[in-house]
Protein backbone atom coordinates (compact mmCIF):
# COMPACT_ATOMS: atom_id res chain seq x y z
CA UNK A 1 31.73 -13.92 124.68
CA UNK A 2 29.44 -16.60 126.43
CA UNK A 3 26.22 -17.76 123.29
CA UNK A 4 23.09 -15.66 123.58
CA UNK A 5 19.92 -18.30 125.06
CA UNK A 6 16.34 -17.17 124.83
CA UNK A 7 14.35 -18.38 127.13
CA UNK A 8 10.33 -18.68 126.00
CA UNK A 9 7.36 -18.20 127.94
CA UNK A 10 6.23 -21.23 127.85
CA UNK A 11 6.16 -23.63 131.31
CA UNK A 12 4.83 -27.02 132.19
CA UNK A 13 4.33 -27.22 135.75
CA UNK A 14 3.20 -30.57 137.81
CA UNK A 15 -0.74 -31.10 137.54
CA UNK A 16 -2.63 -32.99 140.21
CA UNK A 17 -6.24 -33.20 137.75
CA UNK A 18 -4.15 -35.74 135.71
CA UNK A 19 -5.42 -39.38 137.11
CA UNK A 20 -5.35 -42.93 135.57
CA UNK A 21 -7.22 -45.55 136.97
CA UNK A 22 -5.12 -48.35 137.65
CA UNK A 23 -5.07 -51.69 139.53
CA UNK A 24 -5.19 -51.99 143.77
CA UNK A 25 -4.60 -54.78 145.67
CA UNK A 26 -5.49 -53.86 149.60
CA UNK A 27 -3.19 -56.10 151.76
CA UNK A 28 0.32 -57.86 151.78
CA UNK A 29 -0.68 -59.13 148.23
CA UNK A 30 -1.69 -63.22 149.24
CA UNK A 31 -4.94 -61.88 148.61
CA UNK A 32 -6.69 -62.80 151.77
CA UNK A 33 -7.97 -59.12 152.63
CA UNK A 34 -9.46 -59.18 148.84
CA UNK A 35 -11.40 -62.33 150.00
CA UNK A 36 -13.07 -60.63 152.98
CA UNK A 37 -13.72 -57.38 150.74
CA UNK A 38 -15.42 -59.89 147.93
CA UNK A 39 -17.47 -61.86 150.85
CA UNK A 40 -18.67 -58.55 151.85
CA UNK A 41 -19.65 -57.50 148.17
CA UNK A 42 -21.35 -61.02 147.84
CA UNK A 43 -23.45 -60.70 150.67
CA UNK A 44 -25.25 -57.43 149.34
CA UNK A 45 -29.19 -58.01 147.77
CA UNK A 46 -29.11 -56.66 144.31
CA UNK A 47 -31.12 -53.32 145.32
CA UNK A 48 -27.67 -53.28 147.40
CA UNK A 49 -25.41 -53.59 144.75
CA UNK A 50 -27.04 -51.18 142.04
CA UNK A 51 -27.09 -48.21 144.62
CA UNK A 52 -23.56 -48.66 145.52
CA UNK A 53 -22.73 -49.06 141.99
CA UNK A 54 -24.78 -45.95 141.30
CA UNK A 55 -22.58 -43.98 143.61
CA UNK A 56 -19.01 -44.70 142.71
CA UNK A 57 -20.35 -44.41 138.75
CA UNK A 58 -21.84 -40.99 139.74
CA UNK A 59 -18.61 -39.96 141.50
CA UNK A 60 -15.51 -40.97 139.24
CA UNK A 61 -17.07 -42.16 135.53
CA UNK A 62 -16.58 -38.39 134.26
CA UNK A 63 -13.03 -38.85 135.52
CA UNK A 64 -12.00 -41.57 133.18
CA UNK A 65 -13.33 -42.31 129.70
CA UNK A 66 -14.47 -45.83 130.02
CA UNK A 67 -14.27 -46.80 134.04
CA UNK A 68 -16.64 -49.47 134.09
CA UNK A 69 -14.32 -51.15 130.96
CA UNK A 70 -11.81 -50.69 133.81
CA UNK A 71 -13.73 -52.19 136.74
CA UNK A 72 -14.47 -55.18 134.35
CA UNK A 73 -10.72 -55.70 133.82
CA UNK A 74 -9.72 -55.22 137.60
CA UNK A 75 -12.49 -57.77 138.64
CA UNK A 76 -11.33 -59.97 135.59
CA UNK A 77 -7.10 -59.61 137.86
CA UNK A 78 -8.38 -60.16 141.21
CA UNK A 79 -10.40 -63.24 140.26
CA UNK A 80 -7.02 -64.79 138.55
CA UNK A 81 -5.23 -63.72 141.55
CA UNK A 82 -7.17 -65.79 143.75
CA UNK A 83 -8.10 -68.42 141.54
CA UNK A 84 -6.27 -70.74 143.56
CA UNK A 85 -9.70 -70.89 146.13
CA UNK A 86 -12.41 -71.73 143.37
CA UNK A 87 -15.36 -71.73 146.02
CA UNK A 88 -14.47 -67.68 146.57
CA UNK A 89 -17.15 -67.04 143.78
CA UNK A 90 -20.05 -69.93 144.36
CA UNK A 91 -22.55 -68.70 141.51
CA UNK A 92 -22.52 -66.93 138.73
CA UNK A 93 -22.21 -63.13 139.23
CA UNK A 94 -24.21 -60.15 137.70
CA UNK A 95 -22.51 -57.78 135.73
CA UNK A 96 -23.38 -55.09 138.37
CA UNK A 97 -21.81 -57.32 140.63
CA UNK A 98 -18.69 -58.02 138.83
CA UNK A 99 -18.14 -54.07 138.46
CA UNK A 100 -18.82 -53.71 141.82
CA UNK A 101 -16.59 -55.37 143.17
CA UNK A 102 -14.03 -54.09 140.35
CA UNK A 103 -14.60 -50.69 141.89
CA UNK A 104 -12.95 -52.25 145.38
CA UNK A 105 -9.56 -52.84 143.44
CA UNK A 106 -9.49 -50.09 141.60
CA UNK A 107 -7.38 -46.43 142.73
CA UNK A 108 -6.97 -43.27 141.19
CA UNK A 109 -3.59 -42.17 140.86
CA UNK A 110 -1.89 -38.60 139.63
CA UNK A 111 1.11 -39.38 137.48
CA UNK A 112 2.33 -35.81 137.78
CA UNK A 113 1.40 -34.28 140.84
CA UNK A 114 4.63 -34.51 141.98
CA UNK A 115 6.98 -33.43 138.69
CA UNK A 116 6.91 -32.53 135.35
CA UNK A 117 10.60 -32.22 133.90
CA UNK A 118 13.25 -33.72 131.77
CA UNK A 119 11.55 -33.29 128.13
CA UNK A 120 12.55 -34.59 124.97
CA UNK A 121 11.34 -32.83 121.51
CA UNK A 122 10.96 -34.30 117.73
CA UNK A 123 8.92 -33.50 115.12
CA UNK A 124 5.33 -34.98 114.86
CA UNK A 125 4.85 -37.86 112.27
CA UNK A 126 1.80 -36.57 111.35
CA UNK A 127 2.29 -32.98 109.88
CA UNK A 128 -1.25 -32.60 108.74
CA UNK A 129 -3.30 -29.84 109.45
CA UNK A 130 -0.88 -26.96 109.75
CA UNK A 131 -0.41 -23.32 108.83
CA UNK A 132 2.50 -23.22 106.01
CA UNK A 133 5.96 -23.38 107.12
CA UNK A 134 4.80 -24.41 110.54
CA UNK A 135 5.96 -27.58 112.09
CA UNK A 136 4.10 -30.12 114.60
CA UNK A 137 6.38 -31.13 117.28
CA UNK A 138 5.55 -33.58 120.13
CA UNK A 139 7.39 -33.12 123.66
CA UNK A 140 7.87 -36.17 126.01
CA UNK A 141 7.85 -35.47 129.45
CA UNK A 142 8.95 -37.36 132.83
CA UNK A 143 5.68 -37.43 135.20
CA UNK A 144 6.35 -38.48 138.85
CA UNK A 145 3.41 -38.89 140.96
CA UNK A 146 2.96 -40.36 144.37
CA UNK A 147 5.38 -42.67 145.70
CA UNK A 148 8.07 -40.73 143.11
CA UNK A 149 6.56 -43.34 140.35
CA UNK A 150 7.81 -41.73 136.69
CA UNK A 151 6.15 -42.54 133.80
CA UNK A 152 6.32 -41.29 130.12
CA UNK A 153 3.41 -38.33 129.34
CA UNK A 154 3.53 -36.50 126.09
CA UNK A 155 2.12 -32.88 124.41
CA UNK A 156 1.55 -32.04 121.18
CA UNK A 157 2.26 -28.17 119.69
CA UNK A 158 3.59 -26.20 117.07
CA UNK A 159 6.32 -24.76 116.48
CA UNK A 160 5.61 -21.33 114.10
CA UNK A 161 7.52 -19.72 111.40
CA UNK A 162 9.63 -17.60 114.00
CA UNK A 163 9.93 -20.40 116.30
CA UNK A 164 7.01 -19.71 118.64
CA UNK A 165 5.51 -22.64 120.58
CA UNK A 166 1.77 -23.12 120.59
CA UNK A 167 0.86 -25.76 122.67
CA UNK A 168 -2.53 -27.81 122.11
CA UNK A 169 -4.47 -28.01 125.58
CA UNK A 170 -4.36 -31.30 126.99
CA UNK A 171 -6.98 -33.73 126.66
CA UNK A 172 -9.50 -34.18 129.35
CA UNK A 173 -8.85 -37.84 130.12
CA UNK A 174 -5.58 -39.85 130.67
CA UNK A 175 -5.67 -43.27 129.49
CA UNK A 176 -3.43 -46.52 130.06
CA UNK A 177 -2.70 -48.82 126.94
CA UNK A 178 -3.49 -52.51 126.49
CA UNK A 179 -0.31 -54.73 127.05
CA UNK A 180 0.21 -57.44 124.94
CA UNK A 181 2.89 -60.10 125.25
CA UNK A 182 3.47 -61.50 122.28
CA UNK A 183 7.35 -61.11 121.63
CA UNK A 184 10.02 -63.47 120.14
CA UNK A 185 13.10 -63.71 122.39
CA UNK A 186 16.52 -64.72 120.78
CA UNK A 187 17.84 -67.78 122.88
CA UNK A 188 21.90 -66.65 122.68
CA UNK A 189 20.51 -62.75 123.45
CA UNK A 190 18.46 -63.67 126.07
CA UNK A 191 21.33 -66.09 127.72
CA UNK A 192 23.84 -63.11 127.37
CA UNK A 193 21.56 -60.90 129.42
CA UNK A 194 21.05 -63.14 132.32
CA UNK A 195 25.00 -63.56 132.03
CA UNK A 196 25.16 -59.77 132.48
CA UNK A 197 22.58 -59.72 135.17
CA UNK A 198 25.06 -62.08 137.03
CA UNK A 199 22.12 -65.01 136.93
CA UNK A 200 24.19 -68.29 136.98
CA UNK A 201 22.64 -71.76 138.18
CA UNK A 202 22.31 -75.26 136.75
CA UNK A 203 18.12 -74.19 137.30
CA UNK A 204 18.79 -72.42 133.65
CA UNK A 205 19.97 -74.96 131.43
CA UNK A 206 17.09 -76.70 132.49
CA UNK A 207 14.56 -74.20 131.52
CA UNK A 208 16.61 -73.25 128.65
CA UNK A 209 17.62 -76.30 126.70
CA UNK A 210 13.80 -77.22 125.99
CA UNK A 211 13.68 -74.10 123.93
CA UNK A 212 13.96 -73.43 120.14
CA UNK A 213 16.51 -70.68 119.24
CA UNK A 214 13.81 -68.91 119.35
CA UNK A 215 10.81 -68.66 121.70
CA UNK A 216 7.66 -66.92 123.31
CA UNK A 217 6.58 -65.95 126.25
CA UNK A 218 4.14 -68.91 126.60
CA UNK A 219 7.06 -71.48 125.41
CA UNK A 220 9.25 -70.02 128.35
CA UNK A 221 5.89 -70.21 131.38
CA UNK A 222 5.78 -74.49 129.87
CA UNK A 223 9.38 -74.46 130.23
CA UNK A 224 9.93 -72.96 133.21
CA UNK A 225 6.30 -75.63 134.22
CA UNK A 226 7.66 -78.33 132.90
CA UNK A 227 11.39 -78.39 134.44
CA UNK A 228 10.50 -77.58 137.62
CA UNK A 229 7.34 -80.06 138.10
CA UNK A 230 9.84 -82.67 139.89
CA UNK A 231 11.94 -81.07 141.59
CA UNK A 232 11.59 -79.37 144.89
CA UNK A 233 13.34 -75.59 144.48
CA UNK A 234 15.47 -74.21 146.60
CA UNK A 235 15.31 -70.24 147.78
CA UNK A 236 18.37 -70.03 145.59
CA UNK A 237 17.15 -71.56 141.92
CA UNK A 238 13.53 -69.83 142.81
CA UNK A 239 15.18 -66.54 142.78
CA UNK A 240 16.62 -67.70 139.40
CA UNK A 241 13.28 -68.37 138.30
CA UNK A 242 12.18 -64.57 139.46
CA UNK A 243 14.91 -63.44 137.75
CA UNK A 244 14.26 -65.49 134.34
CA UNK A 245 10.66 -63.85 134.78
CA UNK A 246 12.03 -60.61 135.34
CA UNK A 247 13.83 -60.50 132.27
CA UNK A 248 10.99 -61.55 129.84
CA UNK A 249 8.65 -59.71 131.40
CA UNK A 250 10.71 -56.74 130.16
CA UNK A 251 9.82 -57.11 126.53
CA UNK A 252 6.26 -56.17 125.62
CA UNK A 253 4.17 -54.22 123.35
CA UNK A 254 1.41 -51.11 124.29
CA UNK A 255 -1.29 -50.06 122.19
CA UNK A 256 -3.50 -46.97 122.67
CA UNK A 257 -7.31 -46.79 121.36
CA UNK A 258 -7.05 -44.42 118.48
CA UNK A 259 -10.17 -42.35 119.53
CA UNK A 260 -7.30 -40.74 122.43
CA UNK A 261 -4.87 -37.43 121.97
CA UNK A 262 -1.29 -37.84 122.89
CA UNK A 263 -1.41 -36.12 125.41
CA UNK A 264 -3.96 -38.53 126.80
CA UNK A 265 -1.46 -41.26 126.57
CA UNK A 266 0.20 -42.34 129.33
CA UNK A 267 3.34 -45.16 129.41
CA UNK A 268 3.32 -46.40 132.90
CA UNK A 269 5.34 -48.71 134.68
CA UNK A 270 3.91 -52.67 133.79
CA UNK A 271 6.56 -55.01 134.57
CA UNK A 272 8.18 -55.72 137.90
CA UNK A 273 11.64 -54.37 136.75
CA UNK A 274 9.59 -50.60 135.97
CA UNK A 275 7.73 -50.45 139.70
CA UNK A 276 9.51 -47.97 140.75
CA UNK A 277 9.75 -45.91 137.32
CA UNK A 278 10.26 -45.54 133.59
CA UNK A 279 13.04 -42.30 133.72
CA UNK A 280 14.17 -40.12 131.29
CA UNK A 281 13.12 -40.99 127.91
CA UNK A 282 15.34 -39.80 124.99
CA UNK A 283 13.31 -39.68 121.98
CA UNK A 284 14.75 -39.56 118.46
CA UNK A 285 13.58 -39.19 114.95
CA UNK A 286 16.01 -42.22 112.85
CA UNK A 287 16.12 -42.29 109.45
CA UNK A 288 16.87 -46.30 108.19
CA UNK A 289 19.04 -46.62 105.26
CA UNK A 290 16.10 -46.86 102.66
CA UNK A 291 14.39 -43.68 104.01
CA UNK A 292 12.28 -45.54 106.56
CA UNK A 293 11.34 -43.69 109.59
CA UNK A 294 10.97 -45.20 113.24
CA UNK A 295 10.68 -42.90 116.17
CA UNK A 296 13.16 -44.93 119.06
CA UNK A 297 13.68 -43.37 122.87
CA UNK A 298 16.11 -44.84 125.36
CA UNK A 299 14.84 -45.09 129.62
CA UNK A 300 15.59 -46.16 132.22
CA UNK A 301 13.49 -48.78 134.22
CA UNK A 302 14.15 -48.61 138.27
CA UNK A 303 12.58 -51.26 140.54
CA UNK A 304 14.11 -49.06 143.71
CA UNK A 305 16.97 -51.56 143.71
CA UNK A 306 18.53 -51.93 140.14
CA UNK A 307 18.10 -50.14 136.74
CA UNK A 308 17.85 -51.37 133.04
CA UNK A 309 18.28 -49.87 130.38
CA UNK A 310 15.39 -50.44 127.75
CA UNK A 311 14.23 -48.91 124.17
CA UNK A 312 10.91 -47.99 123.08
CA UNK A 313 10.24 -48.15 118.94
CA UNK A 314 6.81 -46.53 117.49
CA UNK A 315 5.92 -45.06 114.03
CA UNK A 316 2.84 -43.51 115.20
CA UNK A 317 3.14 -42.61 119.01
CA UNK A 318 0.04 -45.34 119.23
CA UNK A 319 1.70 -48.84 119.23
CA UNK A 320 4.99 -49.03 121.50
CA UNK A 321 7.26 -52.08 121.56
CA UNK A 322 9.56 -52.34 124.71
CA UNK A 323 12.57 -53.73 125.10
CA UNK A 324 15.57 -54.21 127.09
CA UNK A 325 19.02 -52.79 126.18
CA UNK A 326 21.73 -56.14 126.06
CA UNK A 327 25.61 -55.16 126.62
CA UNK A 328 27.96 -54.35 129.52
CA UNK A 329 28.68 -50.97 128.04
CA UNK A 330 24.74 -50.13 128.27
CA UNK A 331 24.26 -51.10 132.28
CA UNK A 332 24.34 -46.90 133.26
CA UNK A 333 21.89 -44.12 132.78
CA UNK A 334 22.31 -41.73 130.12
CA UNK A 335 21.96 -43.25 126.31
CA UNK A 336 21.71 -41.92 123.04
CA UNK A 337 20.92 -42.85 119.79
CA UNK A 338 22.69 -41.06 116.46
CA UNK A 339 19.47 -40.06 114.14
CA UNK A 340 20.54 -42.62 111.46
CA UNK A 341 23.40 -45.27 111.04
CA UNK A 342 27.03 -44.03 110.66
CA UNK A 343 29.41 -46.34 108.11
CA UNK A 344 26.76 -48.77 108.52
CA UNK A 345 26.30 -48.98 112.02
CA UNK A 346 24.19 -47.68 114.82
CA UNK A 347 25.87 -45.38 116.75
CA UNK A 348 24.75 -44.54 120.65
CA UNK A 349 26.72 -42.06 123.40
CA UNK A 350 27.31 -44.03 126.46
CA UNK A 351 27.93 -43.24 130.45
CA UNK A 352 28.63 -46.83 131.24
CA UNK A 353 30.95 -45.72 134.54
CA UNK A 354 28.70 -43.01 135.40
CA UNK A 355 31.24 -39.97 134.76
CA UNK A 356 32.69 -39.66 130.92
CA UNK A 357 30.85 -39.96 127.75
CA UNK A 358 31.44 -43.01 125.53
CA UNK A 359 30.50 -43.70 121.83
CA UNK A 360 29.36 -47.11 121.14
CA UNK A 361 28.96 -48.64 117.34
CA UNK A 362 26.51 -52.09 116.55
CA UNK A 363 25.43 -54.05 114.30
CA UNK A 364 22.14 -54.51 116.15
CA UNK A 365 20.46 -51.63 117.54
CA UNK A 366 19.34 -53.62 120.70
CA UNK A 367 23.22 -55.23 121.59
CA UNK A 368 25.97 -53.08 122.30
CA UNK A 369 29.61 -54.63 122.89
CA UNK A 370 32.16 -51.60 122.10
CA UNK A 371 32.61 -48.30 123.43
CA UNK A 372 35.06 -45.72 123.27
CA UNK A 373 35.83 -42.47 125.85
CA UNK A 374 35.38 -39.65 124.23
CA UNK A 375 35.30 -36.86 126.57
CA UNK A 376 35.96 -36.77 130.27
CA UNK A 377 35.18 -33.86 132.62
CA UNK A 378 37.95 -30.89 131.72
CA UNK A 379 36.38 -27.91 132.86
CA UNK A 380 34.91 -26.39 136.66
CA UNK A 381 31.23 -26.82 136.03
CA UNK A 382 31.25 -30.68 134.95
CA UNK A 383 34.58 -32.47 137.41
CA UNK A 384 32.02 -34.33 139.28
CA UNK A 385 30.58 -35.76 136.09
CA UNK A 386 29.08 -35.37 132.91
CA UNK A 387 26.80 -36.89 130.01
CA UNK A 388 24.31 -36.15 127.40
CA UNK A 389 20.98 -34.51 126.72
CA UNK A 390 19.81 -36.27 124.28
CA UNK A 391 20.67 -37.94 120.92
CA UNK A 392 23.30 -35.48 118.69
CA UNK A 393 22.19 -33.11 115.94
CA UNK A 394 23.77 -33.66 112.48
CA UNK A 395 24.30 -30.18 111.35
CA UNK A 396 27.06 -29.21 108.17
CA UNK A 397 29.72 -28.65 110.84
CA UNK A 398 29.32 -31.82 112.92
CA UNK A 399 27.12 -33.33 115.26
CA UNK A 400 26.10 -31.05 117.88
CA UNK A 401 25.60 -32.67 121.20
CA UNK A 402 23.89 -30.90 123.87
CA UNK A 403 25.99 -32.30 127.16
CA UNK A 404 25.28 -31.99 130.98
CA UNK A 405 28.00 -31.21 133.51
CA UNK A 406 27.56 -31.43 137.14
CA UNK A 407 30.04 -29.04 139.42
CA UNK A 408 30.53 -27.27 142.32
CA UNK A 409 26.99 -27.69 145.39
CA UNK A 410 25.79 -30.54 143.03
CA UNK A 411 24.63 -28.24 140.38
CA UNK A 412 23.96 -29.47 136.68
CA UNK A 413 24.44 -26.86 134.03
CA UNK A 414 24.28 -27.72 130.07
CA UNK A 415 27.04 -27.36 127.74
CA UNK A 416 28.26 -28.48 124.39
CA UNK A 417 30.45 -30.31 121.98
CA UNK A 418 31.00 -30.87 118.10
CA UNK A 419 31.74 -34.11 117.30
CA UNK A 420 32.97 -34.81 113.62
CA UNK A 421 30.09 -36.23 111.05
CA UNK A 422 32.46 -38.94 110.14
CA UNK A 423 34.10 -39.73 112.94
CA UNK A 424 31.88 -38.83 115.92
CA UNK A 425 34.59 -39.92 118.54
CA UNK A 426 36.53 -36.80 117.28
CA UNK A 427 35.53 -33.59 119.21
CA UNK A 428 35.93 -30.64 117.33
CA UNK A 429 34.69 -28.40 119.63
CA UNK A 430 33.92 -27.55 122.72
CA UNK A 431 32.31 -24.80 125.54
CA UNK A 432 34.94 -23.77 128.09
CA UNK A 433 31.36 -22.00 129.49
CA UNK A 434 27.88 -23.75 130.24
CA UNK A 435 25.39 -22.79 127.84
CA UNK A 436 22.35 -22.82 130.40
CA UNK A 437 22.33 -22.91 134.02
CA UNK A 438 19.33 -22.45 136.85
CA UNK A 439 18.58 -18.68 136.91
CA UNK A 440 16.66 -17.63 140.37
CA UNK A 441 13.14 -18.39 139.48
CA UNK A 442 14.21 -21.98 138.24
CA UNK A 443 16.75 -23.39 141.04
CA UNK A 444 14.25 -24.36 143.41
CA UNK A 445 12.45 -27.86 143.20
CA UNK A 446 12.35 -31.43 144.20
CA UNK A 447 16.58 -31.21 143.05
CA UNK A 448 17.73 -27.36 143.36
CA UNK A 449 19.98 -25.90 141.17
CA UNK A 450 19.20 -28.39 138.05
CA UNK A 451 18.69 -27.93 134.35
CA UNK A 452 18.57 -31.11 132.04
CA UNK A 453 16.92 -31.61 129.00
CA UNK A 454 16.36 -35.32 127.04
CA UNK A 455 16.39 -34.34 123.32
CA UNK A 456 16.51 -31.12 121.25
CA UNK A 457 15.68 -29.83 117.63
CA UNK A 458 17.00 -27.91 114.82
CA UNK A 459 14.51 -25.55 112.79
CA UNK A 460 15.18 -22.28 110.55
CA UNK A 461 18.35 -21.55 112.76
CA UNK A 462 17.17 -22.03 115.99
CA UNK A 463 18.35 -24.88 118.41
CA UNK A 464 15.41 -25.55 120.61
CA UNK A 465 16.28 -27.05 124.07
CA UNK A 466 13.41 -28.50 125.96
CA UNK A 467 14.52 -28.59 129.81
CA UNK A 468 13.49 -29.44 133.22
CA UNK A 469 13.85 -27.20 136.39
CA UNK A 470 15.17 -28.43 139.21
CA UNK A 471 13.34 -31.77 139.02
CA UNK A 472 10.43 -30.35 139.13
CA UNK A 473 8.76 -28.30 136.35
CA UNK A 474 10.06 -27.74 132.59
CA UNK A 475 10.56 -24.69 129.63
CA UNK A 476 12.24 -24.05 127.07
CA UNK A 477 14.79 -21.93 125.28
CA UNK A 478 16.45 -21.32 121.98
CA UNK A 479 19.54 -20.81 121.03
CA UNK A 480 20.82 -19.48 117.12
CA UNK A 481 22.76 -22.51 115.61
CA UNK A 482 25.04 -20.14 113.54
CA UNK A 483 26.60 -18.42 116.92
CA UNK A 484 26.61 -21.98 118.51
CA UNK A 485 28.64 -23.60 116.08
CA UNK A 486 30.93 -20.43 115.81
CA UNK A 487 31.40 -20.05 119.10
CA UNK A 488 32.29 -24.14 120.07
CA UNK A 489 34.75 -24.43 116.28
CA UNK A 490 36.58 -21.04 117.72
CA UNK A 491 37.07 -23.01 121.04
């Protein structure tokens, strides 16, 4: 007897109306063509400059909430890009001018034209305003928009008493959040990651040793200043320099004015190691020791050469801190976090060679140095390989985690296990059968013949699974916990 899944009418399907305004640099990026473009832009009269102004404000500034805030900042980049030439600007410019030229390195972009899948669903930290027994719920999504970018997008709805979900409409701008770089790095962490990243030359103990145990940002740029004032670099210990960059560049915060909905929000790529992507977020709700509550998700960064693995930590789904994952057992896609600590420890489900599942204990939630296989691909559906969907479900029976399996013409089906609440490397049970596969309407997309999901919940019986379809769009479906768990403790 294969378990009983409901699917529900509700579908999120790519958008192409969804735009952020973000920065554009026209050329090979030494800035020269910006020059001519800015020489142009100087040479207007002011009756020049207001009309043209006038026209791009008339065309795009009931596209964005605040574009001329946005023009302002682009201007503000493109002048620190080329502030090498100080005679580019000879007099002080106009505001009108300044925005002006903003305007010239500035580009709309649709973050999900392209794709709309892989969701992840937990409940809502604010539960205010709500019909009794209902429950807010907020759904991450992957968006992938020109160029196959993916950032992190999110929706808010409501789940009702039977398990219906409302979704609110979507709000009529998309916004990007302001960066800040203000994070502490951990000497010893920091060397161990460039150890793992293979980054080994004399070039670091240099930059390195004039550091506390701790440091900044700014300490590392007078470091990095400093040690290599005197010296004439080589292609070799300048790439170790790129790559020092590249690493601290990957820990920031984002903050998001608090006049915007969620599903304004948008968490797009901003370091170097992210250009090509932010994939698969894995959200989870984790409950600290004394009752505390922090909302963590696990990604992906791609640069279209090499991955990291990186964390995200909010409490409010408006301030984001971002940081890398440190640990040879984290350097694969596919990482979950447990809900709360188990015997003390955080606990996290692992693909580290790309084909079994793994659980990994720590003492810090950002360092992982154990892991343990436990479960490799036994049945049809998964031999070519399996992993998760998303953090396990504590439930009185065990933790229930939600696996993909890919088989037979590359197709990835969900499944199953039970792993034991007190010792989670213990399956219990497991589905001989995959618990959701591509029916007709949903195998063709970007991927055919895909279902995956990031993260599901438990409420009044139901398990509800968030997926994506074939890479391309995403629904949902339910699933009654009860027959679940019967039907995986009887396997």
């Amino acid at each position: 007897m294969t378990v009983t899944v409901k699917r529900l009418p509700n579908k999120f399907c790519p958008d192409p109306t969804r735009v952020i305004a973000r920065f554009y640099l026209p050329g090979s990026g030494d800035g020269e063509r910006a020059k001519i473009i800015i020489n142009r832009i100087l040479a207007f009269s002011d009756q020049e400059v207001s009309l043209a102004l006038s026209e791009v404000l008339a065309d795009f500034s009931s596209r964005h909430r605040n574009i001329t805030k946005i023009f302002e900042k682009n201007f503000d980049t493109v002048k620190d890009i080329l502030a090498s030439d100080p005679g580019i600007f000879p007099k002080p410019l106009s505001l009108k001018r300044k925005l002006l030229i903003g305007s010239y390195f500035t580009s709309e972009y649709a973050i999900e034209a392209a794709a709309f899948f892989n969701p992840s669903m937990i409940e809502d930290p604010n539960q205010g305003n709500r019909e009794e027994e209902e429950k807010r719920v907020i759904v991450s999504f992957r968006a992938v928009g020109e160029g196959h970018i993916s950032s992190i997008v999110f929706r808010s709805g409501v789940l009702t008493r039977n398990n219906e979900l409302i979704f609110k409409p979507a709000g009529g701008f998309v916004d990007l959040p302001e960066t800040i770089k203000r994070h502490v790095y951990d000497k010893k962490h920091f060397l161990e990651k460039l150890h793992e990243m293979h980054v080994q030359k004399d070039i670091i103990g240099a930059v390195m040793d004039r550091l506390g145990d701790t440091f900044t940002y700014r300490d590392l740029q007078k470091s990095i200043a400093e040690s290599t004032q005197a010296i004439t670099l080589s292609y070799t210990k300048k790439k170790v320099i790129d790559s020092i960059n590249w690493l601290a560049s990957s820990h920031y915060e984002i903050t998001f004015s608090l006049d915007t909905d969620i599903s304004e929000r948008v968490i797009f790529p901003v370091s170097a190691h992210e250009s090509n992507g932010i994939e698969d977020a894995r959200f989870v709700k984790f409950i600290d020791d004394d009752g505390g509550v922090t909302y963590f998700a696990t990604y992906t960064a791609f640069d279209g050469y090499t991955i990291l693995p990186k964390s995200i930590e909010t409490k409010d789904f408006y301030h984001f801190k971002i940081s890398p994952i440190h640990g040879e057992y984290t350097q694969n896609k596919n990482l979950a976090l447990f809900p709360r600590k188990i015997k003390g420890k955080y606990a996290m489900i692992s693909r580290y060679d790309g084909f079994n599942n793994y659980l990994m204990f720590s003492d810090d939630i950002h360092v992982w140095h154990d892991a343990r296989k436990i479960q490799e691909p036994q049945y049809p559906w998964e031999f070519i390989q399996l992993g998760n969907c998303g953090s396990p479900l504590e439930t009185e029976k065990g933790w229930l985690l939600i696996t993909h399996g890919v088989g037979p013409m590359r197709r990835y089906s969900l499944g199953a296990v039970l792993l034991d609440l007190e010792d989670p490397s213990r399956i219990i049970g497991q589905l001989r059968e995959p618990l959701l596969i591509a029916n007709e309407e949903e195998r063709e997309g970007y991927v055919p013949n895909v279902v995956y999901s990031c993260g599901s919940l438990i409420r009044n019986g139901d398990l509800i699974i968030p997926y994506g379809m074939s890479d391309y769009a995403s629904g949902f479906a339910t699933v009654k916990v009860d027959e679940l768990l019967n039907k995986l403790l009887n396997n």
